[in-house]
Protein backbone atom coordinates (compact mmCIF):
# COMPACT_ATOMS: atom_id res chain seq x y z
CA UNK A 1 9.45 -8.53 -3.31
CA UNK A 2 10.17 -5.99 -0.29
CA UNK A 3 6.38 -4.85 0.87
CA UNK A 4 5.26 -1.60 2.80
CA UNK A 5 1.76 -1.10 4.45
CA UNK A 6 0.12 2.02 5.46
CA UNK A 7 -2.48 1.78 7.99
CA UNK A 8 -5.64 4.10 8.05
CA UNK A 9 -6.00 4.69 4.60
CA UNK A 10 -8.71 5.61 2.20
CA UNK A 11 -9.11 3.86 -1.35
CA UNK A 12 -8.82 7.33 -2.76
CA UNK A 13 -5.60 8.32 -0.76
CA UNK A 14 -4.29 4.65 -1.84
CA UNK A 15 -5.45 4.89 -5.37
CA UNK A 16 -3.17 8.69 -5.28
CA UNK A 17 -0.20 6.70 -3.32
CA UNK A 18 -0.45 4.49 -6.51
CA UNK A 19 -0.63 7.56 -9.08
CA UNK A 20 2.56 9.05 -7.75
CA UNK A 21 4.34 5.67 -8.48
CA UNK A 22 3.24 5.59 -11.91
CA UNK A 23 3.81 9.31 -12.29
CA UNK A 24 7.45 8.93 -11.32
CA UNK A 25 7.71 5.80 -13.94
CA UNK A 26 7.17 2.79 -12.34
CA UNK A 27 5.60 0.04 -14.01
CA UNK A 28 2.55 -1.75 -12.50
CA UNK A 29 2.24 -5.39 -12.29
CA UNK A 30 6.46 -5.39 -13.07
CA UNK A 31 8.34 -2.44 -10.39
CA UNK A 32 5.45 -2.56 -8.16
CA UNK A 33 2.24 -4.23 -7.10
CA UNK A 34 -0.36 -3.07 -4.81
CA UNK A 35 -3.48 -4.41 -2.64
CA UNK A 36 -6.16 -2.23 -0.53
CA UNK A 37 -7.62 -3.74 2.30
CA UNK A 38 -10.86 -2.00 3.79
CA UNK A 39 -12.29 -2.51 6.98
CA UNK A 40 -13.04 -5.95 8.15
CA UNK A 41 -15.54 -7.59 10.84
CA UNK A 42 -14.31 -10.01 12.86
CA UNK A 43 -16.75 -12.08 13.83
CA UNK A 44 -15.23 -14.20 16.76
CA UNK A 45 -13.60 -11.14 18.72
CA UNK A 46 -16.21 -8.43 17.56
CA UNK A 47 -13.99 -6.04 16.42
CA UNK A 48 -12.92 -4.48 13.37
CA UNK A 49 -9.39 -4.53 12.10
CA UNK A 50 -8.53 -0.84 9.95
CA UNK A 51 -7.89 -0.49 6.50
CA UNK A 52 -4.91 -0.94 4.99
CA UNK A 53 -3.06 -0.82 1.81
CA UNK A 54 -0.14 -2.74 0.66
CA UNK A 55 2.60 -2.02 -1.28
CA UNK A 56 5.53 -4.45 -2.93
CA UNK A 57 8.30 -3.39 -4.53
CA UNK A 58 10.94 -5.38 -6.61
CA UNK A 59 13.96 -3.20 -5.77
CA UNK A 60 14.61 -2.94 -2.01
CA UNK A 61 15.27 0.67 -2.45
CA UNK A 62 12.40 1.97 -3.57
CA UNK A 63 10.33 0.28 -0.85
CA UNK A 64 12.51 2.52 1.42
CA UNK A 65 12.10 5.01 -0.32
CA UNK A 66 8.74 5.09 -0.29
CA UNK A 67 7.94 4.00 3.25
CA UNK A 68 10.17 7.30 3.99
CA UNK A 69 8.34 9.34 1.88
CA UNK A 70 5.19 7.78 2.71
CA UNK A 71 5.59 7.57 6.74
């Protein structure tokens, strides 16, 4: 699996990353998969690491693609 991530990102803006995928005719769960991270505490450093969403791809291609399109 070839995986992008995109930094900063709402679940709504990565739930419409996700719609485009399956809009062009990719197949969840078998061309793609796809994980959203939201903010987290850390509770050693006190800090908060940004949300994130995560993107893998089974063709090398379209994970450039993407990440072009994307970025």
């Amino acid at each position: 699996m070839h995986s992008i991530t995109i930094r900063g990102v709402s679940p709504s803006d990565a739930i419409g990353y996700k719609s485009q995928l399956i809009q062009a005719g990719l197949v969840l769960d078998d061309d793609f998969s796809w994980a959203y991270h939201p903010d987290t505490w850390d509770n050693f450093t006190g800090g908060t690491y940004d949300k994130y969403v995560v993107f893998q791809f089974r063709e090398e291609s379209l994970a450039t693609f993407y990440q072009l399109k994307w970025t």
